[in-house]
C-alpha atoms as a PDB file:
ATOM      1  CA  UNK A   1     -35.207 -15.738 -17.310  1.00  0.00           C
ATOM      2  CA  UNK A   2     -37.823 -17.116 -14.826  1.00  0.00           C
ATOM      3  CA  UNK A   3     -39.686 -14.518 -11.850  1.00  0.00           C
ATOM      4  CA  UNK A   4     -37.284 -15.697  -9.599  1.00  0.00           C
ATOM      5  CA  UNK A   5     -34.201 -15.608 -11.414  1.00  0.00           C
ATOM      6  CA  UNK A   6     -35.427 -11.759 -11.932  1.00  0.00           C
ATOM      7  CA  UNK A   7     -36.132 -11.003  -8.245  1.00  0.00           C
ATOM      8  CA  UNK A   8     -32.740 -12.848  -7.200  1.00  0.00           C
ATOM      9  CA  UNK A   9     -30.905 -10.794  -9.973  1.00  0.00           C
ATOM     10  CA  UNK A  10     -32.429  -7.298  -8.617  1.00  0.00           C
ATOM     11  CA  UNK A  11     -31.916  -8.277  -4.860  1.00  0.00           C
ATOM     12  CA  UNK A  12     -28.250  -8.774  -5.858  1.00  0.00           C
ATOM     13  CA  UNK A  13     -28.406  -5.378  -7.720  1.00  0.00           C
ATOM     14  CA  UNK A  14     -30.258  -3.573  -5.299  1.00  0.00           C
ATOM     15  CA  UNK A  15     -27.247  -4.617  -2.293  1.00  0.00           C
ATOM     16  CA  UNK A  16     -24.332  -4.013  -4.245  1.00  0.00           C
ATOM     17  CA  UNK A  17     -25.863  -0.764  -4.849  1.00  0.00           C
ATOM     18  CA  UNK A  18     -25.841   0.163  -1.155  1.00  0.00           C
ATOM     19  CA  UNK A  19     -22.508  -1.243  -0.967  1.00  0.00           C
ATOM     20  CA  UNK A  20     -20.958   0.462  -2.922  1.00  0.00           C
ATOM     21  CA  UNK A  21     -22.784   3.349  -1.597  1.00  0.00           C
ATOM     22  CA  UNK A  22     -21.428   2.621   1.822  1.00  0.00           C
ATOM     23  CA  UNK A  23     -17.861   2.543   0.345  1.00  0.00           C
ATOM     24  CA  UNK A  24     -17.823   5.666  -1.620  1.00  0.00           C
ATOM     25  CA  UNK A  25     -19.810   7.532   1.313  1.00  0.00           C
ATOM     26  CA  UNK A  26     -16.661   8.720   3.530  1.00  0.00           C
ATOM     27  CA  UNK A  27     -14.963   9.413   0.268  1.00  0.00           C
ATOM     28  CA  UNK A  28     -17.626  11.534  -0.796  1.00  0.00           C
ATOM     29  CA  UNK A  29     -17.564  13.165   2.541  1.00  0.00           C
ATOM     30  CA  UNK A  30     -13.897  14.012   2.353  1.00  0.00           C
ATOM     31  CA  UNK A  31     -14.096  15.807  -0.373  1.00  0.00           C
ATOM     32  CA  UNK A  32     -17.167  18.033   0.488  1.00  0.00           C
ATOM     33  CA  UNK A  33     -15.151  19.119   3.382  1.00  0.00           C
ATOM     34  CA  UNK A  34     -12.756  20.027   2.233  1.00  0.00           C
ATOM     35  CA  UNK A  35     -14.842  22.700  -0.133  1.00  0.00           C
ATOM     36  CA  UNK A  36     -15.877  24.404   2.984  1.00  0.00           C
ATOM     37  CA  UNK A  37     -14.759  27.321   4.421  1.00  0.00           C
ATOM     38  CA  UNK A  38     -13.297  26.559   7.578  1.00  0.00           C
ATOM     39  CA  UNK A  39     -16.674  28.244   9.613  1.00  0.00           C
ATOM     40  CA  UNK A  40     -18.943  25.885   7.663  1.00  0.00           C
ATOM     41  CA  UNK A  41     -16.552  22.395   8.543  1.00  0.00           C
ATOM     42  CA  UNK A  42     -18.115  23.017  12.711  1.00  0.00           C
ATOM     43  CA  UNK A  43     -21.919  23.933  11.525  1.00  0.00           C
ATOM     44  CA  UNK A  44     -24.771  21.666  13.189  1.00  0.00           C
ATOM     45  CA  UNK A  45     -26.377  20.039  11.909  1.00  0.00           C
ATOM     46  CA  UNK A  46     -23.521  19.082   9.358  1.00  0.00           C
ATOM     47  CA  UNK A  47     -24.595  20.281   5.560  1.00  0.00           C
ATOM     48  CA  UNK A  48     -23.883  17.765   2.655  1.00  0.00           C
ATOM     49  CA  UNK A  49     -22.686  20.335   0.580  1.00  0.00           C
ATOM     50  CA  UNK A  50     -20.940  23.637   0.663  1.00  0.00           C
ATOM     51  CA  UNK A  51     -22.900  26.692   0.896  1.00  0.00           C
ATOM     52  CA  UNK A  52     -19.419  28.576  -0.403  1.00  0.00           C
ATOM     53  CA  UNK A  53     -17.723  26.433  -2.280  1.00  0.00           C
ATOM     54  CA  UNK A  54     -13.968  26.773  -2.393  1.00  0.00           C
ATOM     55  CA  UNK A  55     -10.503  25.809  -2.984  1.00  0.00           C
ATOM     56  CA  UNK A  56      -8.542  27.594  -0.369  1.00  0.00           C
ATOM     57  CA  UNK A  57      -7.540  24.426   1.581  1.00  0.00           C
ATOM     58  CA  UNK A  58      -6.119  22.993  -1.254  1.00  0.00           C
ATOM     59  CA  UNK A  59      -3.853  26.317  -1.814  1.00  0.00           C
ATOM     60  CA  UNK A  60      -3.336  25.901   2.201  1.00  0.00           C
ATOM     61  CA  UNK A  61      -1.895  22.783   2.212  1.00  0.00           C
ATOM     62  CA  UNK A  62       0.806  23.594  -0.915  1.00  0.00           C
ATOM     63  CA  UNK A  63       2.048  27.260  -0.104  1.00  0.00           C
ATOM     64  CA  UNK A  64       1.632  27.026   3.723  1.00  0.00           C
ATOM     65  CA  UNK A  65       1.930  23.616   5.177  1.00  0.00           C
ATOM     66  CA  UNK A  66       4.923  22.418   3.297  1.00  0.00           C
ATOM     67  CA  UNK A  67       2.751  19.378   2.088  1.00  0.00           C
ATOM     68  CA  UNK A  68       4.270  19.179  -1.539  1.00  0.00           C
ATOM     69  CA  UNK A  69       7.561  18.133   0.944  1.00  0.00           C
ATOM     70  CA  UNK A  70       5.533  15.416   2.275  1.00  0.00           C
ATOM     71  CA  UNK A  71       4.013  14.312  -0.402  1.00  0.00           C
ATOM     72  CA  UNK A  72       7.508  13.771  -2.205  1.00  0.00           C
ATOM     73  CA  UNK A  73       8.990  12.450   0.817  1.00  0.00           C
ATOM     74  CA  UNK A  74       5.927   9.710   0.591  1.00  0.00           C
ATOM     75  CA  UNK A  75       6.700   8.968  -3.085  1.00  0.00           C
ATOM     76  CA  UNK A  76      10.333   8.297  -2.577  1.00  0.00           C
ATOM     77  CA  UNK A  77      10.062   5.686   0.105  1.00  0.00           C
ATOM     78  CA  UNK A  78       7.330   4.304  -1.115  1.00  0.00           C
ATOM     79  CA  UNK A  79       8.434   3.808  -4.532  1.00  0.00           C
ATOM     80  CA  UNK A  80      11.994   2.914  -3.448  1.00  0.00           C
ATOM     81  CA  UNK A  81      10.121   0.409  -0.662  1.00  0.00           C
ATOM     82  CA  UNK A  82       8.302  -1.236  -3.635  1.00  0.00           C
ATOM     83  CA  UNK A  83      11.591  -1.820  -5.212  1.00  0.00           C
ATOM     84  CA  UNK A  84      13.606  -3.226  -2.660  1.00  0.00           C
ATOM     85  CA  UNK A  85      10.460  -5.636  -1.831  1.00  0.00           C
ATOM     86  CA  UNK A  86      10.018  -6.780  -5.333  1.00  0.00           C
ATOM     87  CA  UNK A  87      13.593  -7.445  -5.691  1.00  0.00           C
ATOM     88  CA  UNK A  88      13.948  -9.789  -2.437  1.00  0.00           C
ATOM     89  CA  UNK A  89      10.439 -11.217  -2.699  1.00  0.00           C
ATOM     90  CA  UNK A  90      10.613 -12.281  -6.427  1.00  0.00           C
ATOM     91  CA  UNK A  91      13.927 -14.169  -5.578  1.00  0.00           C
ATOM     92  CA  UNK A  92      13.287 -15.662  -2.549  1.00  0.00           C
ATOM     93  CA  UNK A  93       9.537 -16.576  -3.803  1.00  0.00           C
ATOM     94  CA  UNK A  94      11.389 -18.133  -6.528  1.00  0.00           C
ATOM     95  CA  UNK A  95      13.440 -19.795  -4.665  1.00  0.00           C
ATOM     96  CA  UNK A  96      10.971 -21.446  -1.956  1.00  0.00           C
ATOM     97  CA  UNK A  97       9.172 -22.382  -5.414  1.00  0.00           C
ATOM     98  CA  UNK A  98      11.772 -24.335  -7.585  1.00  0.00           C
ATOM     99  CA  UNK A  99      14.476 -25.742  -4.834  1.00  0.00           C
ATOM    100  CA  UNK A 100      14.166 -28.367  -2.368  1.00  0.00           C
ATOM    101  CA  UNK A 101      16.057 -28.069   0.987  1.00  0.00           C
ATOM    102  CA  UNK A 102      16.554 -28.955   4.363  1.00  0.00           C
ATOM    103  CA  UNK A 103      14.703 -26.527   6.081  1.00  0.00           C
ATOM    104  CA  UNK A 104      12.019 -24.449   3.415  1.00  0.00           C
ATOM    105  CA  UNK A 105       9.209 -25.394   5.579  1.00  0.00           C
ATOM    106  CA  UNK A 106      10.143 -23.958   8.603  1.00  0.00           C
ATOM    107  CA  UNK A 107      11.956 -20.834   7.430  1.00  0.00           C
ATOM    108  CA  UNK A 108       8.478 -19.885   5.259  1.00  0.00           C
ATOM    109  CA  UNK A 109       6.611 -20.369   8.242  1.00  0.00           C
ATOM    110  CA  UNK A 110       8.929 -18.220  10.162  1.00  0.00           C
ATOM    111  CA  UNK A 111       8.837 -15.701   7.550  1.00  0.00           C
ATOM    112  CA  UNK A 112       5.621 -15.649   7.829  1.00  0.00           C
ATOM    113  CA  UNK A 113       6.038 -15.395  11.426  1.00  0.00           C
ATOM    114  CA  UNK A 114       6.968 -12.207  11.512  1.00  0.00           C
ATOM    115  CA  UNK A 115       3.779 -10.726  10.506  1.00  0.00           C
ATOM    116  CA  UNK A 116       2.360 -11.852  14.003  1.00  0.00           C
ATOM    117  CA  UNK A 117       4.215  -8.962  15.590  1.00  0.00           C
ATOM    118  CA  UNK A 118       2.539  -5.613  15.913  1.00  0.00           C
ATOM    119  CA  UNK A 119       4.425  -2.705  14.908  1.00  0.00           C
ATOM    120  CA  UNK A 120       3.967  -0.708  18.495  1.00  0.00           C
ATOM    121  CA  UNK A 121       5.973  -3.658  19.803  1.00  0.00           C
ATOM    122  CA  UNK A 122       8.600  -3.560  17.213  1.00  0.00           C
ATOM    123  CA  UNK A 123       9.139   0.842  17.650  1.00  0.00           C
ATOM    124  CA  UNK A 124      11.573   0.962  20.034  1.00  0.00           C
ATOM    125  CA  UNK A 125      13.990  -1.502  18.758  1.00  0.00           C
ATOM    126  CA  UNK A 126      13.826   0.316  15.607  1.00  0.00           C
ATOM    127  CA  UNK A 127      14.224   3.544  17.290  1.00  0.00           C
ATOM    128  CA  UNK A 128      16.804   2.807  19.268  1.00  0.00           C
ATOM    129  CA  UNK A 129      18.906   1.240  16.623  1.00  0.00           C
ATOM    130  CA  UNK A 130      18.350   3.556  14.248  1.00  0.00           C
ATOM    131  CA  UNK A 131      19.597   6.113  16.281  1.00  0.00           C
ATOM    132  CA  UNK A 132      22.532   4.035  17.569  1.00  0.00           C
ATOM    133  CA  UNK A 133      23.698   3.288  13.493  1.00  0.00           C
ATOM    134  CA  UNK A 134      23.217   6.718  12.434  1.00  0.00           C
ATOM    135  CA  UNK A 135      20.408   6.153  10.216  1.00  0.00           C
ATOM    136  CA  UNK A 136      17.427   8.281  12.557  1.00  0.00           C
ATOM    137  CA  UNK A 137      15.601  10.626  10.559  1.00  0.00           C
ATOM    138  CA  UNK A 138      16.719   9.486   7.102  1.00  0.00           C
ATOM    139  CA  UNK A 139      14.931   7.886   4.366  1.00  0.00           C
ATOM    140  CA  UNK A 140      17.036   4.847   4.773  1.00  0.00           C
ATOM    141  CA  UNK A 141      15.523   3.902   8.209  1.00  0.00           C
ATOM    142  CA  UNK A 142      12.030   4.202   6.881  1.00  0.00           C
ATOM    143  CA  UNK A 143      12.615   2.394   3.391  1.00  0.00           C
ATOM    144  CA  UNK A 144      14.755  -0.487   5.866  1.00  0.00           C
ATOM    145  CA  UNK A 145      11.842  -0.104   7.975  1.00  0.00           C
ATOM    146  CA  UNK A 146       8.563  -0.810   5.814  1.00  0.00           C
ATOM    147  CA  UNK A 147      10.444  -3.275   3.716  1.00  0.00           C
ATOM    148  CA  UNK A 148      11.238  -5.521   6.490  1.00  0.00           C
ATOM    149  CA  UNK A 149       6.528  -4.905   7.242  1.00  0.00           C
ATOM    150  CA  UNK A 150       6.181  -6.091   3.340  1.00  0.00           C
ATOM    151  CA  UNK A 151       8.866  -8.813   2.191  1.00  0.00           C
ATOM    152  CA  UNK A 152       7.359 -11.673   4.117  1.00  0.00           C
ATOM    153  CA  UNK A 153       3.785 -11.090   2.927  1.00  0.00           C
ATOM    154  CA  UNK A 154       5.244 -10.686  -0.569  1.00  0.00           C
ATOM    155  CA  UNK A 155       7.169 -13.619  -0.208  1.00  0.00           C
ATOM    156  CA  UNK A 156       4.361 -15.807   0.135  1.00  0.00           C
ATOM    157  CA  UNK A 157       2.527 -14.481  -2.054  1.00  0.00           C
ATOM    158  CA  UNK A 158       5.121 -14.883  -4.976  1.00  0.00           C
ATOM    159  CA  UNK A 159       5.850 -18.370  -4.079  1.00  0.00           C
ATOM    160  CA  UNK A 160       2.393 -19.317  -4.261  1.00  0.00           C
ATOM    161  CA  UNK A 161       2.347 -17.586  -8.155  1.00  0.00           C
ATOM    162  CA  UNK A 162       5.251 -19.013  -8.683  1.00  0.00           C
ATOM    163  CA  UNK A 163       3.944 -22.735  -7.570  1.00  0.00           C
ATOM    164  CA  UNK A 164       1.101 -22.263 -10.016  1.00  0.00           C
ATOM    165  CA  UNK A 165       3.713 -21.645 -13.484  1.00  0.00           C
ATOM    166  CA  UNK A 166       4.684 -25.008 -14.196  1.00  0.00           C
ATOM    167  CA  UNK A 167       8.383 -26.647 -13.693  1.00  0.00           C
ATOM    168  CA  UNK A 168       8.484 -27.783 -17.713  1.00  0.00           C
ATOM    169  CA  UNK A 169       9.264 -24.139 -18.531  1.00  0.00           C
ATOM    170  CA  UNK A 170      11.565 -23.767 -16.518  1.00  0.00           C
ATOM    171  CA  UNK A 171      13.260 -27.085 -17.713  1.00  0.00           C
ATOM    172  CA  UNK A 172      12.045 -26.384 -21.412  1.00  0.00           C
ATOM    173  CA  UNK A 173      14.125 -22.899 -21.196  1.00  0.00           C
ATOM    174  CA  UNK A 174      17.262 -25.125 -19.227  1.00  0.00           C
ATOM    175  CA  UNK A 175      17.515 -27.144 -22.505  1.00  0.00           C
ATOM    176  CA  UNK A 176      17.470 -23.779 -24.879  1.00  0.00           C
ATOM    177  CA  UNK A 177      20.722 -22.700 -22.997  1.00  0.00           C
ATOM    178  CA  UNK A 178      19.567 -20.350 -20.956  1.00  0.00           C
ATOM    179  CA  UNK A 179      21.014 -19.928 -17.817  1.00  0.00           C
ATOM    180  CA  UNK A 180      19.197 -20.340 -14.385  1.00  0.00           C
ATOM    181  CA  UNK A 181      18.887 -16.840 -13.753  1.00  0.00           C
ATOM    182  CA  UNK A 182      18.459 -15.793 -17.368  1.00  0.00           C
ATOM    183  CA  UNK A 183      15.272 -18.434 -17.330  1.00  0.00           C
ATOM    184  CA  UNK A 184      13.997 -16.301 -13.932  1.00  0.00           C
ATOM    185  CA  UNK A 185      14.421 -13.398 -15.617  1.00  0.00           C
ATOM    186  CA  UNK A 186      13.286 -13.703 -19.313  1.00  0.00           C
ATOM    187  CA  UNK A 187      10.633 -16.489 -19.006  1.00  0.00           C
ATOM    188  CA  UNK A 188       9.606 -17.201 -15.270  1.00  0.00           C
ATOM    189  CA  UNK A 189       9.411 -13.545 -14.502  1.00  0.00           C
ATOM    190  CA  UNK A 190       6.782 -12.499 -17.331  1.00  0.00           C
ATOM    191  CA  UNK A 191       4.565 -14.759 -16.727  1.00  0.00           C
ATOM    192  CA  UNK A 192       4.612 -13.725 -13.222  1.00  0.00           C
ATOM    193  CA  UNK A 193       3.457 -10.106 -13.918  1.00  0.00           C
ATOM    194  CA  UNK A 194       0.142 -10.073 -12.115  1.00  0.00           C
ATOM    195  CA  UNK A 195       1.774 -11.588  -9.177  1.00  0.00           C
ATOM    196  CA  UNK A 196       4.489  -9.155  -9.102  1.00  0.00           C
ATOM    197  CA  UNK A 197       2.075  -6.365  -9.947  1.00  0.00           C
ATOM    198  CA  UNK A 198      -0.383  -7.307  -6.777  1.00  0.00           C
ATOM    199  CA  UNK A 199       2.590  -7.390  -4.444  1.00  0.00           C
ATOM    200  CA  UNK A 200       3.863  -4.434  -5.675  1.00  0.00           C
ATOM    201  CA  UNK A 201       0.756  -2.472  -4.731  1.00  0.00           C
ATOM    202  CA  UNK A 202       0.540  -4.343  -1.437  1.00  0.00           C
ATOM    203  CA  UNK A 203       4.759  -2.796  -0.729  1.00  0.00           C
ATOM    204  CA  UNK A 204       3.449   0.331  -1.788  1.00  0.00           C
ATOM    205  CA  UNK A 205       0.413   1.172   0.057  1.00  0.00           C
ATOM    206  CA  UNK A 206       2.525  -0.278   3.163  1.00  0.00           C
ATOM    207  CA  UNK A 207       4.658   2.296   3.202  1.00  0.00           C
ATOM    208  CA  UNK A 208       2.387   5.006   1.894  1.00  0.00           C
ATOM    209  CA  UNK A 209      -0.795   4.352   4.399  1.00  0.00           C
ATOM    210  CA  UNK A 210       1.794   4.203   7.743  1.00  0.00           C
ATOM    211  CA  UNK A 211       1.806   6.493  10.296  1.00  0.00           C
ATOM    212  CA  UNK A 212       3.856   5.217  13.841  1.00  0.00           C
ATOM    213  CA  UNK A 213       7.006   4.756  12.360  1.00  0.00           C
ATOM    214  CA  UNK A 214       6.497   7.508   9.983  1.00  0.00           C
ATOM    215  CA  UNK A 215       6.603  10.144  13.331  1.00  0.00           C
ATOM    216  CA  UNK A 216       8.759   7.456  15.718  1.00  0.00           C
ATOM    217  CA  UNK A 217      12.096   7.611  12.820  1.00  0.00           C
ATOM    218  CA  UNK A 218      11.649  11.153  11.754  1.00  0.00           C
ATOM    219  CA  UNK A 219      11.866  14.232  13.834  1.00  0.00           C
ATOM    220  CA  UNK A 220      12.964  17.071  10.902  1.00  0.00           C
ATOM    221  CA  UNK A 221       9.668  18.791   9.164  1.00  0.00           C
ATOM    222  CA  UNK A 222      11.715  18.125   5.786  1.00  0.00           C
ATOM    223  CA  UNK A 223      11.757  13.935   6.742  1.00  0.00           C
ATOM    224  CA  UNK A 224       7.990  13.707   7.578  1.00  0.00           C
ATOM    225  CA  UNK A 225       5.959  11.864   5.258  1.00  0.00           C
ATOM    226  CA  UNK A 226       2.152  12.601   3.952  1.00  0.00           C
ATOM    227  CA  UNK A 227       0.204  11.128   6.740  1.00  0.00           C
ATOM    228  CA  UNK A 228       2.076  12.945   9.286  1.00  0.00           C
ATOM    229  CA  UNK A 229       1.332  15.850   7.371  1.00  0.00           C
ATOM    230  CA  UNK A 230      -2.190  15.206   7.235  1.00  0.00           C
ATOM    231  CA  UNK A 231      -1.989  14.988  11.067  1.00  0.00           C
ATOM    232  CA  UNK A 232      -0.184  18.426  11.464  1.00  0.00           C
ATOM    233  CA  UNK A 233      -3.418  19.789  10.641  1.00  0.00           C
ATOM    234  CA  UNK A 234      -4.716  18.414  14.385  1.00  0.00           C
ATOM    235  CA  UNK A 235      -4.053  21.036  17.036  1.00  0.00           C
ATOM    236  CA  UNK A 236      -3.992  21.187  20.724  1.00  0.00           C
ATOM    237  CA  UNK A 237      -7.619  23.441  20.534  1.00  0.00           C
ATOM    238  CA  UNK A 238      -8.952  23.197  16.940  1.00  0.00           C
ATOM    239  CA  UNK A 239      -8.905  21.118  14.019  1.00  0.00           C
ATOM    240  CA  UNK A 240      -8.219  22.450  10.646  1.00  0.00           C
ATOM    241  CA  UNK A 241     -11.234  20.125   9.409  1.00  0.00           C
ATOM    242  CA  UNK A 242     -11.548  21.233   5.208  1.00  0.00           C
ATOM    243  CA  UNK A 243      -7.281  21.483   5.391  1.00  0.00           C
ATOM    244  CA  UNK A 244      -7.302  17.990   6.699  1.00  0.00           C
ATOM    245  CA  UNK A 245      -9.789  16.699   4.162  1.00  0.00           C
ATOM    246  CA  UNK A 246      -7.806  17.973   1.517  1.00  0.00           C
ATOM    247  CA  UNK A 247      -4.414  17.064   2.657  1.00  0.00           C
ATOM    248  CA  UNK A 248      -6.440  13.409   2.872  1.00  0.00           C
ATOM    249  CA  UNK A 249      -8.339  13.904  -0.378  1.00  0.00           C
ATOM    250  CA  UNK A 250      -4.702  14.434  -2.315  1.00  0.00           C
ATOM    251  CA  UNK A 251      -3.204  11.761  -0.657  1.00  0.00           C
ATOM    252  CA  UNK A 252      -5.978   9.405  -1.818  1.00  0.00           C
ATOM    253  CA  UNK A 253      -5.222  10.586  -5.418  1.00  0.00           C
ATOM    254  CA  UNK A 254      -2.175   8.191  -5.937  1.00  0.00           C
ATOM    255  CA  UNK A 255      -3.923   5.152  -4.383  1.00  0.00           C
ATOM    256  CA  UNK A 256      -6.838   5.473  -6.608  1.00  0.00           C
ATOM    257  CA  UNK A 257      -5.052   6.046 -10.044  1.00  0.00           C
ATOM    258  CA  UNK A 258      -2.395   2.642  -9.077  1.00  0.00           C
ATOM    259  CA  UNK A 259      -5.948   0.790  -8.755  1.00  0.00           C
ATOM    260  CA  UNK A 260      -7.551   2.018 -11.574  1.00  0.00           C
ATOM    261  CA  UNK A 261      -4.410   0.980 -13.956  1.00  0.00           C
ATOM    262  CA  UNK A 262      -3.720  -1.923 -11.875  1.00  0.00           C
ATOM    263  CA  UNK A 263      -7.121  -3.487 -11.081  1.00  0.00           C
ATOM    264  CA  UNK A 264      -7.067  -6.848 -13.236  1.00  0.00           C
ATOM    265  CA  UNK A 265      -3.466  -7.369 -12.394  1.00  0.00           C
ATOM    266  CA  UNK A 266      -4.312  -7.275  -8.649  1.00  0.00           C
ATOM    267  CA  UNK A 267      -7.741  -9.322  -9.024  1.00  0.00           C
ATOM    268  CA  UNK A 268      -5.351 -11.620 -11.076  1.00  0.00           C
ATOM    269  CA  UNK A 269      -2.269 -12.128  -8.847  1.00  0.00           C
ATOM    270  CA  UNK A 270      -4.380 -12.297  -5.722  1.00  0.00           C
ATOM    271  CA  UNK A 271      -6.551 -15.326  -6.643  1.00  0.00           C
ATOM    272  CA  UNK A 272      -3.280 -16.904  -8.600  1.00  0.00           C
ATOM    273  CA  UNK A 273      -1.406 -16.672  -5.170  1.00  0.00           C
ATOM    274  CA  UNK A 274      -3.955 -17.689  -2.986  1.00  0.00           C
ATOM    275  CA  UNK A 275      -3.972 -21.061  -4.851  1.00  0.00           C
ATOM    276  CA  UNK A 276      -1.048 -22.947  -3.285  1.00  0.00           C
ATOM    277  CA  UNK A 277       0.760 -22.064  -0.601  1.00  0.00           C
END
């Protein structure tokens, strides 16, 4: 390895070093605060580390803010969001991929579309018919709701992964007897799994990470979901800064352990998808 091989290779080092110190940096700072006693969260200058270490905000959060509620709220549409997106997005991904028709072109794009449209636009229609259907302040609206936010990107995504399996084993499983769907399902769909995996992840930190429709459909304490909780912790006068850190720091937990599993499938799926449209 020549001089300036070396010196390249340490330069390289040396910034992904401060990267990643950049990135873990408000992570590391959540979770100091919310060690502190609630006195030590408004000291100046702010100290890096607890002079009193402590655990009560995590205790707060369970016993007195209701948060295990929100937290299982936030698991169930989440989890049944990721569901309902797979299901659509895997067959209409397929779809787009393997049949020809009058038309593909422009409904992808329009699916696509879609994603143009911010979500403060796209409130009060849901708000109003939500409440005009019956379905305010359920589970249903929200599932409905961050399904309709995930589906097209999924979509796309999928057909792209989809695109890159080739037709001959498709055709190859045709001539073994296997039926159309039984081909999806028992060949097409396997070799699919980092695809599926990535937009999985995408469906569920959709519906985990929002926060406008999360307070615009849900008006019961027993309906709100985690980051709503985390926001109950912002009052008129004060902020509960080491309860707010720790509501944050447990809602981070799930995120990080779905990466940790899921990291290759996601690297894998992304740059699969991303190579035809």
């Amino acid at each position: 390895m020549t001089r300036t091989s070396r010196r390249t290779a340490w330069w390289s080092y040396f910034l992904l070093a401060w990267f990643v110190v950049f990135c873990l940096f408000p992570l590391a700072w959540m979770v100091s605060t919310s060690l502190k006693p609630l006195e030590e969260t408004y000291v100046t200058p702010p100290a890096w580390w607890p002079a009193h270490p402590t655990l009560s905000s995590y205790v707060n959060i369970w016993r007195i803010q209701s948060f295990g509620t929100y937290f299982l709220n936030s698991c169930i549409v989440a989890g049944l969001t990721t569901i309902a997106s797979l299901v659509l997005a895997t067959l209409a991904g397929y779809g787009f991929s393997r049949f020809r028709f009058r038309g593909a072109r422009a409904l992808m794009a329009f699916t696509l579309t879609t994603q143009m449209f911010p979500g403060v636009l796209l409130v009060i229609p849901y708000f109003a018919l939500s409440s005009k259907v019956g379905l305010f302040d359920t589970y249903q609206v929200l599932i409905l709701a961050y399904t309709s936010f995930a589906l097209p990107f999924c979509v796309w995504m999928l057909k792209g992964f989809f695109d890159s399996i080739p037709r001959e084993v498709d055709e190859a499983a045709l001539i073994d007897g296997a039926s159309r769907l039984g081909t999806f399902l028992r060949v097409i769909l396997p070799l699919a799994a980092p695809g599926v995996i990535a937009t999985s992840i995408f469906s569920f930190l959709v519906a985990w990470n929002e926060f406008l429709f999360a307070v615009a459909l849900t008006s019961s304490p027993t309906m709100q979901l985690v980051t709503a909780g985390i926001v109950s912790n912002i009052g008129q006068f004060r902020v509960q800064w080491n309860d707010l850190m720790a509501a944050a720091v447990v809602a981070t937990v799930p995120i990080v352990v779905l990466y940790a599993f899921c990291e290759r499938y996601l690297v894998a799926g992304l740059t699969a998808g991303a190579v035809k449209g």
